[in-house]
PDB file of N, CA and C in Angstrom:
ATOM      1  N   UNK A   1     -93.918  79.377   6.133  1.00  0.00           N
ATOM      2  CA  UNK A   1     -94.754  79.078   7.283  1.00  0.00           C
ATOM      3  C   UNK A   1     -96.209  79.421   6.957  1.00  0.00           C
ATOM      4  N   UNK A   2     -97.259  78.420   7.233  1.00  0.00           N
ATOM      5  CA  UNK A   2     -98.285  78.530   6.768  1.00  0.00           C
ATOM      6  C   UNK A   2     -98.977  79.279   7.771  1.00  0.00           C
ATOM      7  N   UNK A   3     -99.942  80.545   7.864  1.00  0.00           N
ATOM      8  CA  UNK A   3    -100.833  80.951   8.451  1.00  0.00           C
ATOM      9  C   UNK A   3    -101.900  80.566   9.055  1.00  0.00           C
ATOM     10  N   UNK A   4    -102.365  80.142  10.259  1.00  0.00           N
ATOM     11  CA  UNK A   4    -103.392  79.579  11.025  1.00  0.00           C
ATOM     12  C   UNK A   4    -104.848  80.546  10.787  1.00  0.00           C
ATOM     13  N   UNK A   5    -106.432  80.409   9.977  1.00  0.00           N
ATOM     14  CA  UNK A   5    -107.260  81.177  10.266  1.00  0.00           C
ATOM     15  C   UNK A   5    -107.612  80.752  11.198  1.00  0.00           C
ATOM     16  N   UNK A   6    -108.325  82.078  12.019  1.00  0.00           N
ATOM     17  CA  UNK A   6    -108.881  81.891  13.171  1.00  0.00           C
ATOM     18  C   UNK A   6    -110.546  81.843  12.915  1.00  0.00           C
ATOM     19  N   UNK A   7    -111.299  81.415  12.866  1.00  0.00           N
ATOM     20  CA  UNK A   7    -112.781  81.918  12.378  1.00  0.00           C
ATOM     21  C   UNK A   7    -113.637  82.533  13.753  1.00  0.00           C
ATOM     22  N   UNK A   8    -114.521  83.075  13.696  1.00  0.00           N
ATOM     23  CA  UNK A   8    -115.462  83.166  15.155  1.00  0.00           C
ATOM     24  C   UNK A   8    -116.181  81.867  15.435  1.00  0.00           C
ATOM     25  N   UNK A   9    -116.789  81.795  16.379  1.00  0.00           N
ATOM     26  CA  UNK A   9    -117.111  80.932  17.041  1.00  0.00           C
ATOM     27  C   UNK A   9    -118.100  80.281  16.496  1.00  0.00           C
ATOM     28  N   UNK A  10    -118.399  79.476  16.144  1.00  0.00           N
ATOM     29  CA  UNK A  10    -119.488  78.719  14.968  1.00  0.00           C
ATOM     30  C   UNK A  10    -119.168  78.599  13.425  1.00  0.00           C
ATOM     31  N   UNK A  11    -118.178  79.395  13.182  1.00  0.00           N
ATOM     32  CA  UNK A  11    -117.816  79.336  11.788  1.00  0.00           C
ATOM     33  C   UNK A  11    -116.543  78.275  11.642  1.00  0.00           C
ATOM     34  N   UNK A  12    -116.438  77.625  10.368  1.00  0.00           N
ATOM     35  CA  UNK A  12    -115.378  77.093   9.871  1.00  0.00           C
ATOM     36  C   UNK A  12    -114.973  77.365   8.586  1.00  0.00           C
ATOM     37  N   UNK A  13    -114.158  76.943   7.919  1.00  0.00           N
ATOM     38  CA  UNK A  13    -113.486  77.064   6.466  1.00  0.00           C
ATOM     39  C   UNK A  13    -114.824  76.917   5.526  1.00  0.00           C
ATOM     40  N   UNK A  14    -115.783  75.881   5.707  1.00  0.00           N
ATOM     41  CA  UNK A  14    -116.918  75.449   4.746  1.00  0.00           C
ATOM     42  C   UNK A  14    -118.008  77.063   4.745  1.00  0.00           C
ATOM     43  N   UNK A  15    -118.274  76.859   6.278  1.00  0.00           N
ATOM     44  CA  UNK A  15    -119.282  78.351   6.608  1.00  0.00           C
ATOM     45  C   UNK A  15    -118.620  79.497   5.567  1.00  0.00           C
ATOM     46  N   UNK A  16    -117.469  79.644   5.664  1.00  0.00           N
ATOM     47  CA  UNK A  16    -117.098  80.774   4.613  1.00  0.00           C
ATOM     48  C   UNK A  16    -116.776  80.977   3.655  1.00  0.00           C
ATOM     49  N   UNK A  17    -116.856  79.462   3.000  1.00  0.00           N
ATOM     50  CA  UNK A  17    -116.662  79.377   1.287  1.00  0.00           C
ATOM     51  C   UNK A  17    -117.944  79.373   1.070  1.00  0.00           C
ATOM     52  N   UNK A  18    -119.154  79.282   1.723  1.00  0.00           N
ATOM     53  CA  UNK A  18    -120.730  78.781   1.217  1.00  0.00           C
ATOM     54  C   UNK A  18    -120.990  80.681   1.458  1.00  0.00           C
ATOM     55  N   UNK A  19    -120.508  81.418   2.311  1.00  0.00           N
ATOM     56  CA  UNK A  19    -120.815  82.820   2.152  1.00  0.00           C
ATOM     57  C   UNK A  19    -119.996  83.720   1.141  1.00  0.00           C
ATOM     58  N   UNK A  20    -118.994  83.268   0.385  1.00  0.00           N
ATOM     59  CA  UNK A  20    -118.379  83.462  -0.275  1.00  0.00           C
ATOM     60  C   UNK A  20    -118.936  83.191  -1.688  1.00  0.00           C
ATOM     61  N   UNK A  21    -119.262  81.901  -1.890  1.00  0.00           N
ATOM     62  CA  UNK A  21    -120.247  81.779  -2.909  1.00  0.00           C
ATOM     63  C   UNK A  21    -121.458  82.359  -3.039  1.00  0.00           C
ATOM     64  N   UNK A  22    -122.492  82.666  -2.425  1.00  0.00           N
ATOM     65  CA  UNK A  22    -123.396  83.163  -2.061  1.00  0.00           C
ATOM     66  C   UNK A  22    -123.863  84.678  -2.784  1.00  0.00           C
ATOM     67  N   UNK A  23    -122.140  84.938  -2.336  1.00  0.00           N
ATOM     68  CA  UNK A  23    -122.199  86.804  -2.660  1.00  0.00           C
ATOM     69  C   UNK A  23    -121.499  86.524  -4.535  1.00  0.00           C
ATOM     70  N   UNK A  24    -120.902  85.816  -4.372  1.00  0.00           N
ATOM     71  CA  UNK A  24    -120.242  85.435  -5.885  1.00  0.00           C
ATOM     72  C   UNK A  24    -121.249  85.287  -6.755  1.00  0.00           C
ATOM     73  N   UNK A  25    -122.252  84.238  -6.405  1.00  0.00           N
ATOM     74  CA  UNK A  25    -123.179  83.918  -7.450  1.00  0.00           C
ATOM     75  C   UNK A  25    -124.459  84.860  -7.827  1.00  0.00           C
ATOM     76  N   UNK A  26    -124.215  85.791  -6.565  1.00  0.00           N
ATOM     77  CA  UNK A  26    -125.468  86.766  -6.586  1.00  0.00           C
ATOM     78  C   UNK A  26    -125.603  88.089  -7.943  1.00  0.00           C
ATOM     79  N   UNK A  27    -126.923  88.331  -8.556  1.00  0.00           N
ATOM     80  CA  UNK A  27    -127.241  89.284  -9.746  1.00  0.00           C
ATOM     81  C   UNK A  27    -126.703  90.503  -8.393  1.00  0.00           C
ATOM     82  N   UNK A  28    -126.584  91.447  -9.834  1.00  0.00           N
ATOM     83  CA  UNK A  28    -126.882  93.244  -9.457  1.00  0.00           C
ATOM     84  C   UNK A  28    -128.553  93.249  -8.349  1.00  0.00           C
ATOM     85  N   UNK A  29    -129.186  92.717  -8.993  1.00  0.00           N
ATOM     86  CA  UNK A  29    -130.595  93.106  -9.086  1.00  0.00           C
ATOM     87  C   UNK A  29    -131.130  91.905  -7.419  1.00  0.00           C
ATOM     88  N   UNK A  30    -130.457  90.980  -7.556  1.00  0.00           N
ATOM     89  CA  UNK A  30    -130.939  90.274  -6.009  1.00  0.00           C
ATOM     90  C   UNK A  30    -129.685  90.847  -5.229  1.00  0.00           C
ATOM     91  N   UNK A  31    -128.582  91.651  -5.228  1.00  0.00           N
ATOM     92  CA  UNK A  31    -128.207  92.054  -4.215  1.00  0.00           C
ATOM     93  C   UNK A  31    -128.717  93.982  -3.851  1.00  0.00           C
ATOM     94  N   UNK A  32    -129.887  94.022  -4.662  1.00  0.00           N
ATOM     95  CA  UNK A  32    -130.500  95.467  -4.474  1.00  0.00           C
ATOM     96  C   UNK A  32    -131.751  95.187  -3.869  1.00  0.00           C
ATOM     97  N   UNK A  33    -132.009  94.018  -3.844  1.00  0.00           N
ATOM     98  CA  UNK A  33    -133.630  93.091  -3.389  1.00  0.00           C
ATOM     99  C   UNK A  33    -133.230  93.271  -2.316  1.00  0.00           C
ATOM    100  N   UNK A  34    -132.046  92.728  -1.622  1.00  0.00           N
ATOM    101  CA  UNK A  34    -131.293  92.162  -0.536  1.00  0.00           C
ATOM    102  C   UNK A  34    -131.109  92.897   0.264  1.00  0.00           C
ATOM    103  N   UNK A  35    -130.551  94.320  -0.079  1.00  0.00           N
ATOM    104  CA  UNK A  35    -130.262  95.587   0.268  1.00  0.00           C
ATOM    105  C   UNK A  35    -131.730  96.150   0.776  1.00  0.00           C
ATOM    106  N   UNK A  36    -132.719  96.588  -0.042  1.00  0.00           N
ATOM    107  CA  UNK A  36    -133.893  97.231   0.055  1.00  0.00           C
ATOM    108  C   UNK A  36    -134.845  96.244   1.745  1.00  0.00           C
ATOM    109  N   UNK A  37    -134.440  95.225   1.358  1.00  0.00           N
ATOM    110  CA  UNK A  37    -135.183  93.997   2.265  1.00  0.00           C
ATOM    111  C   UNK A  37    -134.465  94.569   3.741  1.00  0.00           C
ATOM    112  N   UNK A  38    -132.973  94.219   3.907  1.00  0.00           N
ATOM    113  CA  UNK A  38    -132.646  94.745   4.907  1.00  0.00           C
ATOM    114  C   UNK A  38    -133.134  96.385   5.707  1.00  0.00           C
ATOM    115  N   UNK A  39    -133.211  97.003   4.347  1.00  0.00           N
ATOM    116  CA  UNK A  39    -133.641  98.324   5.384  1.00  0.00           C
ATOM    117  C   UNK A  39    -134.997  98.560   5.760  1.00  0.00           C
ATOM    118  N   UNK A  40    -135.993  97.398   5.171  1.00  0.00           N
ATOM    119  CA  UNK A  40    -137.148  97.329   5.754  1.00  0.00           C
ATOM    120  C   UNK A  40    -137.296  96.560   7.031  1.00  0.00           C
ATOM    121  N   UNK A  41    -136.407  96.183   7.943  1.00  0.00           N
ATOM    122  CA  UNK A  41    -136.304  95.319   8.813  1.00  0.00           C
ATOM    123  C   UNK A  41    -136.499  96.500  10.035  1.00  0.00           C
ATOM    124  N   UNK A  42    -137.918  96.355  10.908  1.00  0.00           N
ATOM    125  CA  UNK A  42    -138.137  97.190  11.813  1.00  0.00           C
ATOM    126  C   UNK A  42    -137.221  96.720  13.142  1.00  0.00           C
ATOM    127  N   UNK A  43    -136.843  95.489  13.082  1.00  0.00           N
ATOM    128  CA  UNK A  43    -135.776  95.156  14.224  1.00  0.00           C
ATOM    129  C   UNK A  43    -134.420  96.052  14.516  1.00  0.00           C
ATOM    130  N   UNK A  44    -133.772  96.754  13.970  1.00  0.00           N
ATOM    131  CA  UNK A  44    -132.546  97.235  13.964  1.00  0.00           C
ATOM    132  C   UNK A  44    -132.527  98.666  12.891  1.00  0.00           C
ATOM    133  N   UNK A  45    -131.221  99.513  13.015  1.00  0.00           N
ATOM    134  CA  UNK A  45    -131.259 100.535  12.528  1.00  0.00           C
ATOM    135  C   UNK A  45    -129.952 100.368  11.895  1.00  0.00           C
ATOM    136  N   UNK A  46    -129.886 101.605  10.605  1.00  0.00           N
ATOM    137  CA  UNK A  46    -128.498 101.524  10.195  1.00  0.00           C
ATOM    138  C   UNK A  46    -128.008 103.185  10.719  1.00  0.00           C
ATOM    139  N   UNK A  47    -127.088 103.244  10.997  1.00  0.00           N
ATOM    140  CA  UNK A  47    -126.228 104.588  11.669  1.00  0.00           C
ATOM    141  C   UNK A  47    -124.654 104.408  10.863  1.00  0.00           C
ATOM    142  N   UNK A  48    -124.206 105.680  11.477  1.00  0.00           N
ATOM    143  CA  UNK A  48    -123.132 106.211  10.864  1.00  0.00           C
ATOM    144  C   UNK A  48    -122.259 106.114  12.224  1.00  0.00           C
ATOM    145  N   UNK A  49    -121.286 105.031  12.511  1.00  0.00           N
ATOM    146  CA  UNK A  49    -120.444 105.007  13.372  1.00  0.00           C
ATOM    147  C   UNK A  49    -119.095 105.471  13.396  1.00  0.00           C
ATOM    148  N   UNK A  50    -118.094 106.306  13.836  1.00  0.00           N
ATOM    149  CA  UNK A  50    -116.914 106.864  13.743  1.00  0.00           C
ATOM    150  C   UNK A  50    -115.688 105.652  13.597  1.00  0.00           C
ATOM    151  N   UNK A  51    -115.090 105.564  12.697  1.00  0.00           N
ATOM    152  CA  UNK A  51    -114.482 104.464  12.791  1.00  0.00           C
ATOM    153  C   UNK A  51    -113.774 103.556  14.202  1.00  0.00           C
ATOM    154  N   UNK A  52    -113.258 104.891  14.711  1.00  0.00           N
ATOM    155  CA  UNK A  52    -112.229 104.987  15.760  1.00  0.00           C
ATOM    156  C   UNK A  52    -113.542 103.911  17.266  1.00  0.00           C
ATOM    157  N   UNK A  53    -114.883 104.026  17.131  1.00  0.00           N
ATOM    158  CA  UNK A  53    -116.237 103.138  17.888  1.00  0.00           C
ATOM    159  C   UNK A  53    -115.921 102.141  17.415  1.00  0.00           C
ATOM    160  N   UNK A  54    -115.961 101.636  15.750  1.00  0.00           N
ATOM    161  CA  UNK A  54    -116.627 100.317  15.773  1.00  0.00           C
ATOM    162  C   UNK A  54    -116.104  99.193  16.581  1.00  0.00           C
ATOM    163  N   UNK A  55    -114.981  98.775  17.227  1.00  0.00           N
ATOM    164  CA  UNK A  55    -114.899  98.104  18.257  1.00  0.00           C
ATOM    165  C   UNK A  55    -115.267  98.022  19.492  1.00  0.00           C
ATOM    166  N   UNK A  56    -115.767  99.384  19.611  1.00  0.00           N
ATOM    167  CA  UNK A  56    -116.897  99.127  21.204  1.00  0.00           C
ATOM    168  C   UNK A  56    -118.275  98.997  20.620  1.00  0.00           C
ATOM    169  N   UNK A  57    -118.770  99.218  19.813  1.00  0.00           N
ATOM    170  CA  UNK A  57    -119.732  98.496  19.213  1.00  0.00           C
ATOM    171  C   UNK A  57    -119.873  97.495  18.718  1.00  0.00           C
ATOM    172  N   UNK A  58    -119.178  97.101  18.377  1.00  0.00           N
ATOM    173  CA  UNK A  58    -119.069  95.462  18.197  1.00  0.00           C
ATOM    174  C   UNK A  58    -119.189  94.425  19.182  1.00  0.00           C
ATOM    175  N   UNK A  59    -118.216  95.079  20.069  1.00  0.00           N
ATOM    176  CA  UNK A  59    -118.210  94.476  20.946  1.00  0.00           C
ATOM    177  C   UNK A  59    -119.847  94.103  21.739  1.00  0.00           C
ATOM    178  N   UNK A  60    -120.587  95.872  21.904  1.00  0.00           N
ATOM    179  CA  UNK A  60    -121.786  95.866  22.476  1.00  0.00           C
ATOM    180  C   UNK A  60    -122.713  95.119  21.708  1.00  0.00           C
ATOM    181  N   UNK A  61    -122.430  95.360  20.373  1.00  0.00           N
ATOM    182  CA  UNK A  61    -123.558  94.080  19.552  1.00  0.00           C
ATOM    183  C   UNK A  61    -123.191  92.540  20.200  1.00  0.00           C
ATOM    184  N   UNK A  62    -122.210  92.188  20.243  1.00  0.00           N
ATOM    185  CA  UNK A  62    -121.970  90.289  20.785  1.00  0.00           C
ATOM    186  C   UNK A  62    -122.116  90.207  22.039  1.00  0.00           C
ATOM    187  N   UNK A  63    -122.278  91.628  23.473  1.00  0.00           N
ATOM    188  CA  UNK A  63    -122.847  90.925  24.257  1.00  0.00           C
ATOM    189  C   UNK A  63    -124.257  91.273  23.899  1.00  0.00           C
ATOM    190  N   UNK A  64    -124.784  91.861  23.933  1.00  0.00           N
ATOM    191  CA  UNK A  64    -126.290  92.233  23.763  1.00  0.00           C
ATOM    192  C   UNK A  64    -126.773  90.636  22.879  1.00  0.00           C
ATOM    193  N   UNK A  65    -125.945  89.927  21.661  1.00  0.00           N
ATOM    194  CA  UNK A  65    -126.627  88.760  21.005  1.00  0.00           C
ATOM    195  C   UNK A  65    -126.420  87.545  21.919  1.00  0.00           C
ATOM    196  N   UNK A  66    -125.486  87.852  22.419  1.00  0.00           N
ATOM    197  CA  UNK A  66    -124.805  86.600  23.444  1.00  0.00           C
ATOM    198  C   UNK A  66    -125.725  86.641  25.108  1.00  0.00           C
ATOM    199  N   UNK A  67    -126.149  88.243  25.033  1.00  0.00           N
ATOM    200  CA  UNK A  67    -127.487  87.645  26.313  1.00  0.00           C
ATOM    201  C   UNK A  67    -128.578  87.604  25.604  1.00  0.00           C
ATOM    202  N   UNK A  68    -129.062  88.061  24.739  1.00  0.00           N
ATOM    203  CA  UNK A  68    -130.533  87.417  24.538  1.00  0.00           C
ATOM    204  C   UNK A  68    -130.576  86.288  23.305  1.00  0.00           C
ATOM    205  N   UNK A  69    -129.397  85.771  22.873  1.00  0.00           N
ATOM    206  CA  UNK A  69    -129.473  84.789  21.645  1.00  0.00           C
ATOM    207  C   UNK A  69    -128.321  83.845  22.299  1.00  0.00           C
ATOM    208  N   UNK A  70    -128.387  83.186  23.614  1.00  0.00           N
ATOM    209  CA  UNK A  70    -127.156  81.872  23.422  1.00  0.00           C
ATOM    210  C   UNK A  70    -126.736  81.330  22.631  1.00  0.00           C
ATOM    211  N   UNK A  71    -127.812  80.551  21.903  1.00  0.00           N
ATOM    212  CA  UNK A  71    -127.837  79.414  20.907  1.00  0.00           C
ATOM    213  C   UNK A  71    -127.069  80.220  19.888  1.00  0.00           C
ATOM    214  N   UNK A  72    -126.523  81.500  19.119  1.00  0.00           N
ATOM    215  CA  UNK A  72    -126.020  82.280  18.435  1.00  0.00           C
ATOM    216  C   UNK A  72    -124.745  82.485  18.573  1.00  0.00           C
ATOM    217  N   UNK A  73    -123.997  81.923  20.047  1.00  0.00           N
ATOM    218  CA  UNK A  73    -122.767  82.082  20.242  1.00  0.00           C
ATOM    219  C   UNK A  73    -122.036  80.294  19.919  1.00  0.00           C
ATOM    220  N   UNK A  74    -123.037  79.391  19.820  1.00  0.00           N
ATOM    221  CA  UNK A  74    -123.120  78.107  19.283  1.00  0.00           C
ATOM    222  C   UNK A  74    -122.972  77.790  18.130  1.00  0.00           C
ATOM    223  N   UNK A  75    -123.322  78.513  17.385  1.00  0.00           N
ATOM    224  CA  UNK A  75    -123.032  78.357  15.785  1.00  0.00           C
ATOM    225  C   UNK A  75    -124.493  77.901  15.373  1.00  0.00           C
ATOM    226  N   UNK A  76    -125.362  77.890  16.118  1.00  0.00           N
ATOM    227  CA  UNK A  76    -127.051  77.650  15.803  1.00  0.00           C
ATOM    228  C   UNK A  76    -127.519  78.552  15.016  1.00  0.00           C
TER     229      UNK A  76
END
């Protein structure tokens, strides 16, 4: 019996072979660019969440993107 994926909402099979490749094709050295870039991003913070949270945080991240980013729950 074959397994059904489920993807989130905007994603399909293609969306996640093109992010799949992405990270595949990437150097040491552009995924430390990549890294460094992200933590210069004054929009957001990185924290240390208890495992046993990350589903109420998650959760609070998709409504918080889903009220101020619609077009984001679209696959835009």
């Amino acid at each position: 019996m074959k397994i059904k994926n489920e993807f989130p909402s905007g994603w399909d099979e293609k969306r996640v072979q093109s992010v799949i490749a992405y990270y595949d094709q990437q150097t040491e050295d552009e995924a430390v660019a990549e890294a460094e870039e992200a933590l210069q991003n004054e929009s957001s913070v990185l924290i240390e969440v208890p495992m046993e949270l990350v589903p109420a945080v998650r959760e609070l991240i998709a409504k918080h993107t889903a009220k101020n980013h619609p077009q984001a729950e679209q696959g835009a």
